[in-house]
N, C-alpha and C. Protein backbone atom coordinates (compact mmCIF):
# COMPACT_ATOMS: atom_id res chain seq x y z
N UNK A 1 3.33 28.91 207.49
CA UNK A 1 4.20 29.17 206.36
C UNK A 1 4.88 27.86 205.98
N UNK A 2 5.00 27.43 204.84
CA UNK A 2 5.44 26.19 204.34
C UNK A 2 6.60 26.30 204.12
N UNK A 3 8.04 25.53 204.62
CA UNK A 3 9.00 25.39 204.53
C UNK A 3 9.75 24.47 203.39
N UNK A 4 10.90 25.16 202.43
CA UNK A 4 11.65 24.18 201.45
C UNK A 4 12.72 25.21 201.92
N UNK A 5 14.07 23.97 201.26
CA UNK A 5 15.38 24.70 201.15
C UNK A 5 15.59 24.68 199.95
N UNK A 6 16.05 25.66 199.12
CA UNK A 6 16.65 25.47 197.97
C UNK A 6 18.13 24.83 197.53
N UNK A 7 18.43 23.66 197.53
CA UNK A 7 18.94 22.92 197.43
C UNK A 7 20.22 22.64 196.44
N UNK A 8 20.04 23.16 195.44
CA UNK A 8 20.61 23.06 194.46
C UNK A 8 20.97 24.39 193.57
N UNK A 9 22.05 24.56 192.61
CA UNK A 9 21.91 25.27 191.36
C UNK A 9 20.71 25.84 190.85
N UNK A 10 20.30 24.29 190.41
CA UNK A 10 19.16 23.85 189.79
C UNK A 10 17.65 24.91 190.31
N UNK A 11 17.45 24.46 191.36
CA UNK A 11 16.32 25.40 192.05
C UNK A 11 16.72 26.69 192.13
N UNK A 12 17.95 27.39 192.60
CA UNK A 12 17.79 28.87 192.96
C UNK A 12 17.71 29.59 191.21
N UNK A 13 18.00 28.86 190.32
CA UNK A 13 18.42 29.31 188.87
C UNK A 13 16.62 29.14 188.58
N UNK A 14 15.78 28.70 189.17
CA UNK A 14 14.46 28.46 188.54
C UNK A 14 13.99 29.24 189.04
N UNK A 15 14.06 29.18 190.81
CA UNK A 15 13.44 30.64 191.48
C UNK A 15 14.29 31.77 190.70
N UNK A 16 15.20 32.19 190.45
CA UNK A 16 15.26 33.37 189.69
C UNK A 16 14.69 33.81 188.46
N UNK A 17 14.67 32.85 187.87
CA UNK A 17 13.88 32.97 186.48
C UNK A 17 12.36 32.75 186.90
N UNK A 18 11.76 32.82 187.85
CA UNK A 18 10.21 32.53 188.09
C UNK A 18 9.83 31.42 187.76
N UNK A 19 10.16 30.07 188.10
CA UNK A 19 9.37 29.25 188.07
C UNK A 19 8.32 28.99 188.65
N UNK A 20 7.51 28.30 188.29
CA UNK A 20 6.47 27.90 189.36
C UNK A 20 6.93 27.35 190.71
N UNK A 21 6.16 26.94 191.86
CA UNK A 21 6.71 26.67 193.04
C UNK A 21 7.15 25.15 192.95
N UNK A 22 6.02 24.55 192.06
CA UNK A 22 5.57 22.68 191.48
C UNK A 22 7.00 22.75 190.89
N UNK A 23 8.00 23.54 190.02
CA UNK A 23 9.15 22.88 189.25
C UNK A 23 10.50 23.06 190.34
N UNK A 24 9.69 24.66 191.23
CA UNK A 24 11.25 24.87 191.72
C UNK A 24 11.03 23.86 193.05
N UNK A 25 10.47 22.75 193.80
CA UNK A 25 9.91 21.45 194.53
C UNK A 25 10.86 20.71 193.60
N UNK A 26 10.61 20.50 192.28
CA UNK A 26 11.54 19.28 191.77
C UNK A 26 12.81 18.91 191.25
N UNK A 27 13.09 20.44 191.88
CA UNK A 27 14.17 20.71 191.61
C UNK A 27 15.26 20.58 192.94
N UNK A 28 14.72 20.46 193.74
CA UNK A 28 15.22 19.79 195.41
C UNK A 28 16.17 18.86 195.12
N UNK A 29 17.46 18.78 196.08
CA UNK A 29 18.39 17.71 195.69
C UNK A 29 18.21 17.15 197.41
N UNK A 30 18.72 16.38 197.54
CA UNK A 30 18.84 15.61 198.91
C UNK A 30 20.64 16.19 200.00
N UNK A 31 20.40 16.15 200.97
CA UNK A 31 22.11 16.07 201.67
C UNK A 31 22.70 15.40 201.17
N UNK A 32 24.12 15.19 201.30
CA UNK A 32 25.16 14.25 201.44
C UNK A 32 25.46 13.92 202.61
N UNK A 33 24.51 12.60 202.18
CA UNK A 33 24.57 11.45 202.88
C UNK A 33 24.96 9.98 202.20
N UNK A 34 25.75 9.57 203.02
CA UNK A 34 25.95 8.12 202.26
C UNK A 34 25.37 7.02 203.12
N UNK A 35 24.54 6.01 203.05
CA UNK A 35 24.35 4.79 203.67
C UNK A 35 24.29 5.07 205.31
N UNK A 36 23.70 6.30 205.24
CA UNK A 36 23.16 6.56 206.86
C UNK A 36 24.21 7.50 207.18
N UNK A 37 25.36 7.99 206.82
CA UNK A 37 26.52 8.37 207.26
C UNK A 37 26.55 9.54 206.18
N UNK A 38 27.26 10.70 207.41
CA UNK A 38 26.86 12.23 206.54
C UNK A 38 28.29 12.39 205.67
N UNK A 39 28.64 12.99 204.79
CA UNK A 39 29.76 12.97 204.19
C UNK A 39 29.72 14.71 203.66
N UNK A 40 31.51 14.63 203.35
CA UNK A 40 31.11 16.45 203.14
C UNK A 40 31.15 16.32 201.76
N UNK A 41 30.67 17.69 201.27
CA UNK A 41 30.25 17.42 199.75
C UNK A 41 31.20 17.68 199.05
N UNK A 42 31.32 17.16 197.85
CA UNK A 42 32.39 18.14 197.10
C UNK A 42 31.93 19.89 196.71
N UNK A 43 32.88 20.48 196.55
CA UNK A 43 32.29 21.94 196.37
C UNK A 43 32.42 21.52 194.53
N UNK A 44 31.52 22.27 194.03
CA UNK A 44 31.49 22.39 192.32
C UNK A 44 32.62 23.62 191.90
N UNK A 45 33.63 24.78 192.57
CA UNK A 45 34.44 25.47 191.97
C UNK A 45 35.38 24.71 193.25
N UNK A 46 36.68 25.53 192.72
CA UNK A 46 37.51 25.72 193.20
C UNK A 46 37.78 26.54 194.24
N UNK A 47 38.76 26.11 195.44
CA UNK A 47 38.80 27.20 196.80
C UNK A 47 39.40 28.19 196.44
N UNK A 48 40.03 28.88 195.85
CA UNK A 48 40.34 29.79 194.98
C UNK A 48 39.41 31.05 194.20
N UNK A 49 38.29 29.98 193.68
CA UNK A 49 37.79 30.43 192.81
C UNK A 49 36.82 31.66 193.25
N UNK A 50 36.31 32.05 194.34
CA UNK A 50 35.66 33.14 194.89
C UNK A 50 36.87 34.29 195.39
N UNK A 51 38.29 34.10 195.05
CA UNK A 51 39.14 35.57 195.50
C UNK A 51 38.52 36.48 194.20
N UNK A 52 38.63 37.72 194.86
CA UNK A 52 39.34 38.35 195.76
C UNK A 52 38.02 38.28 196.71
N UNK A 53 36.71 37.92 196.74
CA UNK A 53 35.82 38.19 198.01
C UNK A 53 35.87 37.21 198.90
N UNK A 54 36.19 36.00 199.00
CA UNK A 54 37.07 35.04 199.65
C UNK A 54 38.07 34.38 199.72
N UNK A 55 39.26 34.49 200.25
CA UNK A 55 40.33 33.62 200.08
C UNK A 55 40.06 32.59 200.30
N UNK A 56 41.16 32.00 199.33
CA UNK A 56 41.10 30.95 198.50
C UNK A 56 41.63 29.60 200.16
N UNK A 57 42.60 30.37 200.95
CA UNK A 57 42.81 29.52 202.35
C UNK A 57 41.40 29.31 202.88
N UNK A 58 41.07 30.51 203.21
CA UNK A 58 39.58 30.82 204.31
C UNK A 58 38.79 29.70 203.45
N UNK A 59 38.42 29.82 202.69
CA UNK A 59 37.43 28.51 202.57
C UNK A 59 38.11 27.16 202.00
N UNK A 60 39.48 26.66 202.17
CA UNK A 60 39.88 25.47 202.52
C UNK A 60 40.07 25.19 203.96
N UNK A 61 40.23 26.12 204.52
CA UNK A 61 40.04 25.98 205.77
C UNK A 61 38.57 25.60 206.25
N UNK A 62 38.06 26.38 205.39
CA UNK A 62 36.27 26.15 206.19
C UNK A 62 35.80 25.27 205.72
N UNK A 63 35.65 24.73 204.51
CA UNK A 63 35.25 23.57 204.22
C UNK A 63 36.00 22.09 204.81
N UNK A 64 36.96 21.76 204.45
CA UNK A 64 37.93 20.80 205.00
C UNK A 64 38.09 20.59 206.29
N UNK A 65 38.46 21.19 207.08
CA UNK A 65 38.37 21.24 208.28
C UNK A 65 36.81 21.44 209.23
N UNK A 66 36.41 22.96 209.15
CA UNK A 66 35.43 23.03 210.27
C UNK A 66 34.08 22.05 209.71
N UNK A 67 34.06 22.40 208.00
CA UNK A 67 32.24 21.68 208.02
C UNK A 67 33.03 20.07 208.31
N UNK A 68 33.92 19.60 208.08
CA UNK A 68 34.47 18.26 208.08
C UNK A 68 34.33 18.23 209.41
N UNK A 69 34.47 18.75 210.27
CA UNK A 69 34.52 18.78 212.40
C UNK A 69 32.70 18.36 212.18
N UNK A 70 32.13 19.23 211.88
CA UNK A 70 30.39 18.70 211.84
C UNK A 70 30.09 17.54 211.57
N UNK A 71 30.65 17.16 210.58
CA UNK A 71 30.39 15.63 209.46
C UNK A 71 31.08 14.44 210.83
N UNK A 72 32.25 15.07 210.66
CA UNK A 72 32.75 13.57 211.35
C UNK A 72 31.87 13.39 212.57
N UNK A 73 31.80 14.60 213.49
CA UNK A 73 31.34 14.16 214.84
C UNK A 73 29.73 14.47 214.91
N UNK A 74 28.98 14.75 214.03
CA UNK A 74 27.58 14.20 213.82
C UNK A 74 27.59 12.58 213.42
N UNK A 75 28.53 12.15 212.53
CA UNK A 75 28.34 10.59 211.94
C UNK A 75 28.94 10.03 213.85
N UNK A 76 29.85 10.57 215.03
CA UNK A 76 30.35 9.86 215.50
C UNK A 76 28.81 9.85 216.73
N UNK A 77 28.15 10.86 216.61
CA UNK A 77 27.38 10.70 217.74
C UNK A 77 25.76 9.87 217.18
N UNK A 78 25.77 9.63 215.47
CA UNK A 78 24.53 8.94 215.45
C UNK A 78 25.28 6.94 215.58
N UNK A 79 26.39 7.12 215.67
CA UNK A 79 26.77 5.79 216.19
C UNK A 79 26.76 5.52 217.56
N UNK A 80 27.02 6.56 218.26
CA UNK A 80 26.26 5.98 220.00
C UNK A 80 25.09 6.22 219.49
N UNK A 81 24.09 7.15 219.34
CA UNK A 81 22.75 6.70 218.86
C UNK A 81 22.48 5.39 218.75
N UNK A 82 23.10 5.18 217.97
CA UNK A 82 22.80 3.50 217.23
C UNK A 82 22.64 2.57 218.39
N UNK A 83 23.98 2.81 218.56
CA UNK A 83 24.32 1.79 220.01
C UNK A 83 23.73 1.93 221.20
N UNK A 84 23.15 2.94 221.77
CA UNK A 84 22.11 2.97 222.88
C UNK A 84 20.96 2.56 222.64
N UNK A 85 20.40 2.84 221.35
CA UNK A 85 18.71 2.44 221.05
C UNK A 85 19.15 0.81 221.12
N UNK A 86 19.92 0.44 220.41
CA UNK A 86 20.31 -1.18 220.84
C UNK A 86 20.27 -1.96 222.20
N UNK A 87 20.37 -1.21 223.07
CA UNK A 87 20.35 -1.28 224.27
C UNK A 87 19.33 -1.34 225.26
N UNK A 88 17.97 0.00 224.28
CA UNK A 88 17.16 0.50 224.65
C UNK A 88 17.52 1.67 226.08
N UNK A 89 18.52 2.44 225.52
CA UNK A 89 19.01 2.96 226.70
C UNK A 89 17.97 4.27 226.71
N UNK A 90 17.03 5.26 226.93
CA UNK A 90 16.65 5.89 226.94
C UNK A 90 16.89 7.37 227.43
N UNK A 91 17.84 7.07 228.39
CA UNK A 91 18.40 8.61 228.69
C UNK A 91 19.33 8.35 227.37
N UNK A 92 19.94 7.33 227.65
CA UNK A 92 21.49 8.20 226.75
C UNK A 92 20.63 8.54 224.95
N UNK A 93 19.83 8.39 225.17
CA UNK A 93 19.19 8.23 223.40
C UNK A 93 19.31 10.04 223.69
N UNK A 94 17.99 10.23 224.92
CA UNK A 94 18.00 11.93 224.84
C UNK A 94 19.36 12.64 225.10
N UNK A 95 20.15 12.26 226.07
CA UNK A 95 21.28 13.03 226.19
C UNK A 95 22.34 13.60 224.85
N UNK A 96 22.35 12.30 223.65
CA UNK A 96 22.44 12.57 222.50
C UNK A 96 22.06 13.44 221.50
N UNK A 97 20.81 13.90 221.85
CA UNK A 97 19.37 14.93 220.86
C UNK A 97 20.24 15.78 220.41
N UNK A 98 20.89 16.67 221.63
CA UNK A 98 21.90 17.83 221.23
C UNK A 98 22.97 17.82 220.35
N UNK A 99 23.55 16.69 220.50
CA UNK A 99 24.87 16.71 219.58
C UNK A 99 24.22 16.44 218.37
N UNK A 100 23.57 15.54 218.37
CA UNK A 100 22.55 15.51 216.89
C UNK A 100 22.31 16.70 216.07
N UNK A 101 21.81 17.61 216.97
CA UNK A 101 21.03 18.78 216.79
C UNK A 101 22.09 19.71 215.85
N UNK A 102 23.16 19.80 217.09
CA UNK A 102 24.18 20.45 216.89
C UNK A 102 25.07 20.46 215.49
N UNK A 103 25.73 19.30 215.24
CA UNK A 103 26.59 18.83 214.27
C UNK A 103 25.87 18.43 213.49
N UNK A 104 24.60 18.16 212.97
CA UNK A 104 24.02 17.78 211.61
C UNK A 104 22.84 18.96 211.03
N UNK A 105 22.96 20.32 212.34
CA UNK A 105 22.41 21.36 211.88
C UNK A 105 23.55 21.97 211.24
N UNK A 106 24.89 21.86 211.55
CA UNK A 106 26.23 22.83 211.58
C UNK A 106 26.36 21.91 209.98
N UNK A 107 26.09 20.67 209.81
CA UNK A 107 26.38 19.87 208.75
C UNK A 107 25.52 20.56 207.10
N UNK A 108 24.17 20.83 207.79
CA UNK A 108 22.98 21.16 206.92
C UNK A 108 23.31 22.95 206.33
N UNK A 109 23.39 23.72 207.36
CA UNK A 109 23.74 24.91 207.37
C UNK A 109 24.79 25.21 206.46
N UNK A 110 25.91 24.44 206.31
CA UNK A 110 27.20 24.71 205.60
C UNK A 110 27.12 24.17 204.06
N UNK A 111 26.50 23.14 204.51
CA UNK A 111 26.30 22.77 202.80
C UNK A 111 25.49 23.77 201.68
N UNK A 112 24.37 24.06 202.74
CA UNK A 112 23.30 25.15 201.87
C UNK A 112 24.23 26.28 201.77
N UNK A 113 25.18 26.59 202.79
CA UNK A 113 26.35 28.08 202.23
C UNK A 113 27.12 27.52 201.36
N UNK A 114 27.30 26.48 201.16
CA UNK A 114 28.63 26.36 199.77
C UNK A 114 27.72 26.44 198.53
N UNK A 115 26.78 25.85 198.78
CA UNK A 115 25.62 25.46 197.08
C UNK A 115 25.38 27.23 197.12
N UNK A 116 25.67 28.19 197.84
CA UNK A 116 24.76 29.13 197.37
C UNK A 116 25.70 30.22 197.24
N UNK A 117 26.98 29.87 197.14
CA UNK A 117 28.53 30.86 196.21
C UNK A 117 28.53 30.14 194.94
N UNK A 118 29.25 30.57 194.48
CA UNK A 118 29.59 30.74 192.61
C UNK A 118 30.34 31.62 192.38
N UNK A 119 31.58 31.54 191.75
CA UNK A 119 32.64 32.44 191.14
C UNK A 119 31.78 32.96 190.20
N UNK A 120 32.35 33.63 189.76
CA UNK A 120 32.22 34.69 188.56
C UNK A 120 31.85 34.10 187.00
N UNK A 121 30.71 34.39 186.74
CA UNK A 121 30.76 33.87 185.23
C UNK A 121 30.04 32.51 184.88
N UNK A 122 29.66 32.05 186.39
CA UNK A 122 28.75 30.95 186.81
C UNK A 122 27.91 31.48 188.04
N UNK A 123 27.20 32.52 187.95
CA UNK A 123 26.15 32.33 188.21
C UNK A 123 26.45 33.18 189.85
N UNK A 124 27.65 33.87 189.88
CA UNK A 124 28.21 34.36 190.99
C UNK A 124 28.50 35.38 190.95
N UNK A 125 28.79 36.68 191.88
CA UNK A 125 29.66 37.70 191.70
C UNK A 125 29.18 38.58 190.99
N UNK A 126 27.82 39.14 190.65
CA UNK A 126 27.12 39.92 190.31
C UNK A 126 25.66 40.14 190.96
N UNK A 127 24.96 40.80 191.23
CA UNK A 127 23.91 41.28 191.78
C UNK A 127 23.20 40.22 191.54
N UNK A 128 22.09 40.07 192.07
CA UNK A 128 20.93 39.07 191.24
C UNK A 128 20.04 39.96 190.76
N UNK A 129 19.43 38.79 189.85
CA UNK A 129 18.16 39.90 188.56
C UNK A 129 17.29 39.13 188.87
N UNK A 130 16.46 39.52 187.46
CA UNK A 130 15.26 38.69 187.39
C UNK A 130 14.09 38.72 188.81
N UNK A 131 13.63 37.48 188.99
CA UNK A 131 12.49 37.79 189.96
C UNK A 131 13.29 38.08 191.27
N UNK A 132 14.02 37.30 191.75
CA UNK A 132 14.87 37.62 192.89
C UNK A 132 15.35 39.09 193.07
N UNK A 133 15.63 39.29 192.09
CA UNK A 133 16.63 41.09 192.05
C UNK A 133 15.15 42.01 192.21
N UNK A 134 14.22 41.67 191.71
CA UNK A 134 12.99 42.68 191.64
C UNK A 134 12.18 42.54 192.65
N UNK A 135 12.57 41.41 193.47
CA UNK A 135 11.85 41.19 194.76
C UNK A 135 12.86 42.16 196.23
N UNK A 136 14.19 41.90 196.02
CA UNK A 136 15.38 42.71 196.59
C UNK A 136 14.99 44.35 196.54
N UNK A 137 14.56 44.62 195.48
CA UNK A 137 14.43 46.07 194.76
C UNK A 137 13.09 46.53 195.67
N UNK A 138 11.87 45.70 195.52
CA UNK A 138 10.60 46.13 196.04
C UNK A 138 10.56 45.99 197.89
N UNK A 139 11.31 45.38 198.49
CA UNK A 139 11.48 44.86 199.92
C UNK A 139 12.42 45.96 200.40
N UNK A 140 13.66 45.76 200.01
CA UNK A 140 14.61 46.42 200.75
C UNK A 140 14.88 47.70 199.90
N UNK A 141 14.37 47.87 198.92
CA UNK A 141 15.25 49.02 198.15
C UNK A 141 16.42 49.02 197.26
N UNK A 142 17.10 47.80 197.57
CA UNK A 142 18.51 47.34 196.31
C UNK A 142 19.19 46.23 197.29
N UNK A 143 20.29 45.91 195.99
CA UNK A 143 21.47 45.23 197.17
C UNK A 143 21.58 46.01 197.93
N UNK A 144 22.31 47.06 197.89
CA UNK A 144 23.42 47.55 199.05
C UNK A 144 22.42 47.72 200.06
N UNK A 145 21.18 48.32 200.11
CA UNK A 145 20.11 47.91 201.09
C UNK A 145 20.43 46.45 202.15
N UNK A 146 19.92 45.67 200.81
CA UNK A 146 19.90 44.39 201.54
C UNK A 146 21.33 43.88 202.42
N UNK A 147 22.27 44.10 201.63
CA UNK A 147 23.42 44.13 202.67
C UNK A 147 23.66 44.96 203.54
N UNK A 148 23.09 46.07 203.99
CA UNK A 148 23.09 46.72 205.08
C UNK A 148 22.36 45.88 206.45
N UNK A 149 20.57 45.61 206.03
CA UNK A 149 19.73 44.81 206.67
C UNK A 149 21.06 43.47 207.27
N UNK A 150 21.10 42.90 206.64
CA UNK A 150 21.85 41.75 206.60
C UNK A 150 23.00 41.82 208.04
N UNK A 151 24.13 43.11 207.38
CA UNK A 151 24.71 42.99 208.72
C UNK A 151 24.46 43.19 209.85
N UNK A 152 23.16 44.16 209.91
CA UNK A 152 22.65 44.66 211.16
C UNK A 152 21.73 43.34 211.60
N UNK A 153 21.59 42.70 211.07
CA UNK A 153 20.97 40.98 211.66
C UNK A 153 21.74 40.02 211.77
N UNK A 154 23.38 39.79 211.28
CA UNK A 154 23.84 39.31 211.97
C UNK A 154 24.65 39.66 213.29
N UNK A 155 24.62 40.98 212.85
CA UNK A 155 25.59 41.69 214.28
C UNK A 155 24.45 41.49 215.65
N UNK A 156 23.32 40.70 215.38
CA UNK A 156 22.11 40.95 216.32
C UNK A 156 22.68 39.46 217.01
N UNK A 157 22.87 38.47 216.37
CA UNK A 157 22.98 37.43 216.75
C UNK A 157 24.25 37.40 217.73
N UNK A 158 24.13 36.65 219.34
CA UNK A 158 24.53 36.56 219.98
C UNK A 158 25.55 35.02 219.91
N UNK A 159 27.06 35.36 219.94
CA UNK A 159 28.06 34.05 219.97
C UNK A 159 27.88 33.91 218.05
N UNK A 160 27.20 32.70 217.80
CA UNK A 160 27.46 32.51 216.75
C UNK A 160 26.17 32.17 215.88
N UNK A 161 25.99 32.12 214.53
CA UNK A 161 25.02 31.73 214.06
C UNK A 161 24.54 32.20 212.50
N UNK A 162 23.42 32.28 212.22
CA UNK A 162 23.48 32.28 210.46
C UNK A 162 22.10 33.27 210.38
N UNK A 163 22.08 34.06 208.94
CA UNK A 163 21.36 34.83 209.03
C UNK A 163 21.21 34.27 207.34
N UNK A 164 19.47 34.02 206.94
CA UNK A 164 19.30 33.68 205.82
C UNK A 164 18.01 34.58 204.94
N UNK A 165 18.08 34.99 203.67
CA UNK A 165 17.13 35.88 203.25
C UNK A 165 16.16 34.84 202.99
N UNK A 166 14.55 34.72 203.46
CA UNK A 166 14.08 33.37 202.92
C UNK A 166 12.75 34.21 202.11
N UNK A 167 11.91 33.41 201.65
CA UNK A 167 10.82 33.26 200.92
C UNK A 167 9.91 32.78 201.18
N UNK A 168 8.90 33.79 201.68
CA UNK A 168 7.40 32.94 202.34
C UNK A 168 6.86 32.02 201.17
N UNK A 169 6.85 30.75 201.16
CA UNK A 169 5.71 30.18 200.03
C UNK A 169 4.79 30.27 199.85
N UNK A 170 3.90 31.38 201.13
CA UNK A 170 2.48 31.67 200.79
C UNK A 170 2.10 32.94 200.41
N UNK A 171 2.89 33.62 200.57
CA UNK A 171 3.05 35.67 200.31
C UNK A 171 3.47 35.63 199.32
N UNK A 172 4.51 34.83 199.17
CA UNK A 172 5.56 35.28 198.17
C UNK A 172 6.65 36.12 198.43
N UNK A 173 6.47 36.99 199.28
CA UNK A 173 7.36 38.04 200.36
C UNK A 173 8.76 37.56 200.74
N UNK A 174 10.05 38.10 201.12
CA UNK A 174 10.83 37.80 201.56
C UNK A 174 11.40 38.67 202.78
N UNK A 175 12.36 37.70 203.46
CA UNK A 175 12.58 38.39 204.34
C UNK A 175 14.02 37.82 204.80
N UNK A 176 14.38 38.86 206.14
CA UNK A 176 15.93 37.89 206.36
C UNK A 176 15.25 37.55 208.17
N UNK A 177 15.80 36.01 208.31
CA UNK A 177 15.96 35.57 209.46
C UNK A 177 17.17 34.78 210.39
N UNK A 178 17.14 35.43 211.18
CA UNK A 178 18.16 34.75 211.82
C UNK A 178 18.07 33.38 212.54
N UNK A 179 19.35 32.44 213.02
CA UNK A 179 18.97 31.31 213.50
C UNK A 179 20.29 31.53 214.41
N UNK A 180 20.31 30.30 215.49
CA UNK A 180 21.23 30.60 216.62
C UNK A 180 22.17 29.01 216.19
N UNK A 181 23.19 29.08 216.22
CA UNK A 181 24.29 28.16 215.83
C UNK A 181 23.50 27.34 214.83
N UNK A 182 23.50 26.35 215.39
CA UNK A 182 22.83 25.48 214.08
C UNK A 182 21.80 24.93 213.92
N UNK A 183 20.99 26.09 214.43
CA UNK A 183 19.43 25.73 213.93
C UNK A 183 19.01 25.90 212.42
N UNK A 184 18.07 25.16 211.82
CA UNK A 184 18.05 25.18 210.31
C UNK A 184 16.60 25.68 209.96
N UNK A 185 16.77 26.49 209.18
CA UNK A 185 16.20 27.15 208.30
C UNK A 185 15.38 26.62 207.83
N UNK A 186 13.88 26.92 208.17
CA UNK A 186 12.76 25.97 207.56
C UNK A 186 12.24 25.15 208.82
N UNK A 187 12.87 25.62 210.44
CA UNK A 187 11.95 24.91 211.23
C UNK A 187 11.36 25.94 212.04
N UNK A 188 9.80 25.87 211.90
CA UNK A 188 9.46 26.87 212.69
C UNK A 188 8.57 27.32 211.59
N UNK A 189 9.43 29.05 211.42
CA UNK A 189 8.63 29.87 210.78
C UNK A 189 8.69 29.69 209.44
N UNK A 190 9.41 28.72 208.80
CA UNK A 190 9.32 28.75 207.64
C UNK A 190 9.96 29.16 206.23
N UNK A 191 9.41 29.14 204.91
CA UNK A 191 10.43 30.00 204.30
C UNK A 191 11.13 28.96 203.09
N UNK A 192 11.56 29.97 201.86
CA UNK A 192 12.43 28.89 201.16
C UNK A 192 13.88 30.10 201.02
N UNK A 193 14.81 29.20 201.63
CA UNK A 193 16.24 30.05 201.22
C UNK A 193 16.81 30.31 200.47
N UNK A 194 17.19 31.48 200.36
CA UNK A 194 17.40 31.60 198.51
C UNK A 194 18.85 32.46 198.52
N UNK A 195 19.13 33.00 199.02
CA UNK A 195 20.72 33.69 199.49
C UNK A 195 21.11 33.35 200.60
N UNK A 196 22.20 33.15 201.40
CA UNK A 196 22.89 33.06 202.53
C UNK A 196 23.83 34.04 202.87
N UNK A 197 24.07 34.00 204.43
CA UNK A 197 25.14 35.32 204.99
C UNK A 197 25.62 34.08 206.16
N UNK A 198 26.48 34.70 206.61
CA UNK A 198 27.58 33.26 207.38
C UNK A 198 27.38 34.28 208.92
């Protein structure tokens, strides 16, 4: 199964409207990253702007703080990175893998959940249509379906972790999968992400 993330506005607004797979590919944006160094993104609304289904604290809190805890201490552990391969230190390179793993999956994970809210009136806060909504409709039976599925897959997940509805690129099919803290979406089995659940 061939793996993309949907990245952007841009792409999930094409996969909804049916684009081809060739436009919704060029429609891919990159992380925020600066000059090797991960940075948090700006959000495009306001922390506010998702009440009453999120407070407007809860996600200044979550953005600012926790995805900012990922950012800083993923950028702090690819600088021992740096500095051991300099060395040619070889354990400490592997002993590193994890925090890597850890904080720039927790980095990757959070960004794809902010790009994929929208207040109201942009593209948020109403059901989805179009091909997405008719794919929801033929799979699960409706939203409230799909949000049923949903909680009963994250309530599956043990400690902590993310549950994402993805898109086989070769079926066309969708489905929801779970991942364990901050493993990312698209390694493995595959899939393009097209909604998120926290």
């Amino acid at each position: 199964m061939s793996a993309t993330l949907l990245r952007t506005s841009t792409a999930r607004a094409a996969l909804r409207a049916g684009a081809s797979s060739s436009s919704q590919q060029a429609a891919l944006a990159g992380l925020s990253f600066t000059r090797g160094k991960a940075t948090l993104p700006d959000l495009p609304y306001d922390y506010a702007a998702l009440e009453p289904a999120i407070s407007g604290k809860i996600m200044e809190l979550h953005h600012s703080k926790h995805h900012q805890t990922y950012v800083n201490s993923f950028n702090d552990a690819s600088e021992k990175l740096a500095a051991t391969q300099s060395k040619s230190d070889i354990a400490a390179q592997l002993a590193l893998q994890p925090l890597l793993n850890f904080h720039g999956g927790g980095h990757i994970n959070h960004t794809l959940f902010w790009e994929n809210l929208a207040p109201k009136g942009k593209g948020g806060g109403e059901p989805p249509s179009g091909a997405l909504g008719k794919k929801i409709e033929e799979t699960f039976g409706g939203v409230e379906e799909l949000k049923a599925e949903f909680n009963k897959a994250l309530a599956g997940i043990q400690g902590s972790g993310w549950a994402w509805l993805v898109k086989d690129s070769q079926t066309g099919g969708i489905a929801i999968r779970t991942y364990a803290v901050s493993d990312i979406e698209g390694e493995g089995e595959g899939g393009e992400a097209l909604v998120v659940g926290g």
